[in-house]
Structures are given as C-alpha cells and as structure tokens.
C-alpha atoms as a PDB file:
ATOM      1  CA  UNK A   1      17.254 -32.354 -21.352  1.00  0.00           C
ATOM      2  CA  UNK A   2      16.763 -34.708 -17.852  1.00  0.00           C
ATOM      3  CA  UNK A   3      13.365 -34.829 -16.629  1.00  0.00           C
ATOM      4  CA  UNK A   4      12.392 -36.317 -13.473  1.00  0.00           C
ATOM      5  CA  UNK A   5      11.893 -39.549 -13.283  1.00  0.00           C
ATOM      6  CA  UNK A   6       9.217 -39.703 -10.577  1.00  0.00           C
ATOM      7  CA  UNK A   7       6.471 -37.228  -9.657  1.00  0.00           C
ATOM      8  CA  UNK A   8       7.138 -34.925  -6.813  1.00  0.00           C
ATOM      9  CA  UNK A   9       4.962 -35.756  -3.731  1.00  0.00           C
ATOM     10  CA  UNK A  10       2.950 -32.767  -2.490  1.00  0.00           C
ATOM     11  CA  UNK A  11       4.947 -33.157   1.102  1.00  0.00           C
ATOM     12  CA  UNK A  12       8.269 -33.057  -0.410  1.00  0.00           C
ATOM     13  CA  UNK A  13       7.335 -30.073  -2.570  1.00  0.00           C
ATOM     14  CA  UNK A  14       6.046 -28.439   0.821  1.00  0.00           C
ATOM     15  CA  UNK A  15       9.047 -29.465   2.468  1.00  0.00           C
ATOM     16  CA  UNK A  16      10.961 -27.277  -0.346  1.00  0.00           C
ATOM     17  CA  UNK A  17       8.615 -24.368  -0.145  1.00  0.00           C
ATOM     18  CA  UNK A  18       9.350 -24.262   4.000  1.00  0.00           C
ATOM     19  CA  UNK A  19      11.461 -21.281   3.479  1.00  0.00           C
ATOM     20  CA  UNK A  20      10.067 -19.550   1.023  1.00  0.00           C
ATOM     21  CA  UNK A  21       7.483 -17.680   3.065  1.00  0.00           C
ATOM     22  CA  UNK A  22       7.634 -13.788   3.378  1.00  0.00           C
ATOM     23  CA  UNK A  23       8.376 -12.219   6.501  1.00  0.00           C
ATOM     24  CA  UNK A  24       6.871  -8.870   7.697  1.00  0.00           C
ATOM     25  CA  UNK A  25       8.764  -5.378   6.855  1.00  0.00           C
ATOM     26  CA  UNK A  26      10.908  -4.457  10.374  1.00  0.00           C
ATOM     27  CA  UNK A  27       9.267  -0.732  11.025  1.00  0.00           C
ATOM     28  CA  UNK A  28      10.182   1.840  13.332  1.00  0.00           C
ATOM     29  CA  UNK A  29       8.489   4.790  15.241  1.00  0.00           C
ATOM     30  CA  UNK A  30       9.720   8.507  14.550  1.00  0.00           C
ATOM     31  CA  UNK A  31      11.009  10.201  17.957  1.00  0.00           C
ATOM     32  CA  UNK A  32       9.968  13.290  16.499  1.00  0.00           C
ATOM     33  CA  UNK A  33       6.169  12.467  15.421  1.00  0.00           C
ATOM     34  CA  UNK A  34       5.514   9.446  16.918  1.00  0.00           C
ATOM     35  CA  UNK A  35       5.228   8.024  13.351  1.00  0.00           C
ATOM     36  CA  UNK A  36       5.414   4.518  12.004  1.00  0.00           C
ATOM     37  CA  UNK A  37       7.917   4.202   9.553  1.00  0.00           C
ATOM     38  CA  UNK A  38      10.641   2.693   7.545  1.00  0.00           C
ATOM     39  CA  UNK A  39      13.903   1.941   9.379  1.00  0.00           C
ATOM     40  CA  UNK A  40      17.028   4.141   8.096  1.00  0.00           C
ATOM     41  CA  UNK A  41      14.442   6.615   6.397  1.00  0.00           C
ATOM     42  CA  UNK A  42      13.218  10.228   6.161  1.00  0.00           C
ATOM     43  CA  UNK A  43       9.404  10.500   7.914  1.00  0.00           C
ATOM     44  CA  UNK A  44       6.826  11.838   5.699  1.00  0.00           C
ATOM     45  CA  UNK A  45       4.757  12.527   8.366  1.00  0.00           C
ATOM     46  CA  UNK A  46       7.129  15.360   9.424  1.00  0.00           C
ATOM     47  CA  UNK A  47      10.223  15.314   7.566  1.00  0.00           C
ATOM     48  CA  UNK A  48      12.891  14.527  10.243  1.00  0.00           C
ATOM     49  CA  UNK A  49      15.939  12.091  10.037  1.00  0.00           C
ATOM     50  CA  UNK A  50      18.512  11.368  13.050  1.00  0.00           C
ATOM     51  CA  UNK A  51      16.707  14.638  14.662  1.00  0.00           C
ATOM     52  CA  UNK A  52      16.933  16.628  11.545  1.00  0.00           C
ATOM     53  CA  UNK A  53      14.698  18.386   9.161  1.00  0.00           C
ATOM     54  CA  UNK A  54      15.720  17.173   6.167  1.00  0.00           C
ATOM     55  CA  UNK A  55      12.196  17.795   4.115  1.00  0.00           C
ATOM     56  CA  UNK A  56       9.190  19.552   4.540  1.00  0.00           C
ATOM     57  CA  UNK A  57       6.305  17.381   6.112  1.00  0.00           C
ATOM     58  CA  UNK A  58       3.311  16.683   3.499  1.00  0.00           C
ATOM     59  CA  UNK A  59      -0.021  17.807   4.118  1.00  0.00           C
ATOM     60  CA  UNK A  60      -2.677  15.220   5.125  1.00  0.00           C
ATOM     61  CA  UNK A  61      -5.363  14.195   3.054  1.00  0.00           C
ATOM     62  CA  UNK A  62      -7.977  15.123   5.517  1.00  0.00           C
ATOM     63  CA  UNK A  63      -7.419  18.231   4.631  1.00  0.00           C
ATOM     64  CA  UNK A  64      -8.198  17.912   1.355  1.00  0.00           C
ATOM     65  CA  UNK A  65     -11.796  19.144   0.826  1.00  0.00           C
ATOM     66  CA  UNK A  66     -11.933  17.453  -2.796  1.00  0.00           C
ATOM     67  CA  UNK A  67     -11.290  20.717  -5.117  1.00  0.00           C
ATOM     68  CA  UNK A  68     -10.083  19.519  -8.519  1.00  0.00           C
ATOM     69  CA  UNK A  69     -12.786  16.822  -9.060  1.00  0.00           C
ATOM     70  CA  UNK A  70     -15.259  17.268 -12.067  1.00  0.00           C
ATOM     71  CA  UNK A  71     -19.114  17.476 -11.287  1.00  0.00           C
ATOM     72  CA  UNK A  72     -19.768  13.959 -13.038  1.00  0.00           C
ATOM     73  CA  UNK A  73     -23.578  12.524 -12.695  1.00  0.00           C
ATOM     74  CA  UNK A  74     -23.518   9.058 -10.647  1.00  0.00           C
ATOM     75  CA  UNK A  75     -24.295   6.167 -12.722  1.00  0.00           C
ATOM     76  CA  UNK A  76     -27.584   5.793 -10.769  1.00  0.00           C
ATOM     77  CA  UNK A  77     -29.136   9.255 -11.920  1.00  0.00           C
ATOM     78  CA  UNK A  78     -27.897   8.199 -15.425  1.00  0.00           C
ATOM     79  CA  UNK A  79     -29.994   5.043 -15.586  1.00  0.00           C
ATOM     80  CA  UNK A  80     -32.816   6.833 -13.597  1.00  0.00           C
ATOM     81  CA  UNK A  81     -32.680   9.467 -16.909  1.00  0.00           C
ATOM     82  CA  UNK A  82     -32.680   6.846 -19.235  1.00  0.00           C
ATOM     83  CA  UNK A  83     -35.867   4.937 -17.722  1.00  0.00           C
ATOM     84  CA  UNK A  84     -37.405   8.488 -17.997  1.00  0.00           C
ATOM     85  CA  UNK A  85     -37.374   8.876 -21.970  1.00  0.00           C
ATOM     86  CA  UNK A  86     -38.879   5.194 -22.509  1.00  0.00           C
END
C-alpha cells in the first residue's frame, strides 16, 4: 500500500481544507406569520405553504404551564436532609 513519502506541511494541508468550511442554512420569512423558516417548507409557526393551510399551527411552549412533571426534591434539600441525620 503507497504511503507518502514526505510529511504534509500544515499550509498545504490548510490549503486542502480551504473548501471544506460549512456555510450557513439559506432561510426564509413566512408571508403569512412573519416566521423564520426553511425555504420550500411548511411553517410550524402557523401551518401555511404557498398561502395555504396545509397543517394545523403548534402551540407554543409558553403556554405550557409545566403539568406532567413529577414533584421531585432538588438535590440541594436532599443533601440539606442528609446533613440533618448526622
């Protein structure tokens, strides 16, 4: 199997890497919402597409007011019990 036959500098092996940097997603703004989004996609803000409503918008999470969460003691009271008993 070849192997090279000299070491590769660091400025030719930045030279390579030139083009290999990422470039930023293109995004677009919804006419309907106002939105950013995805080019050539449905906005889950409201659920339009070419002026349509294709899906129903989602709900925010601000209006979540936390219900499903168990009542779980913060690791602070724990150690706070703990010191108690010695």
């Amino acid at each position: 199997m070849p192997v090279p036959k000299y070491r590769t500098s660091a400025s030719k092996r930045n030279m390579r890497r030139s083009h290999h940097a990422l470039s930023t997603p293109g995004m677009s703004i919804c006419p309907n919402c106002d939105e950013v989004k995805a080019p050539h996609v449905v906005c889950h803000a409201c659920g339009h597409y070419k002026g349509q409503q294709v899906l129903e918008a989602r709900q925010s999470n601000e209006a979540w007011d936390g219900a499903g969460l168990s009542e779980t003691p913060s690791t602070a009271e724990k150690d706070t019990t703990s010191n108690e008993s010695k």
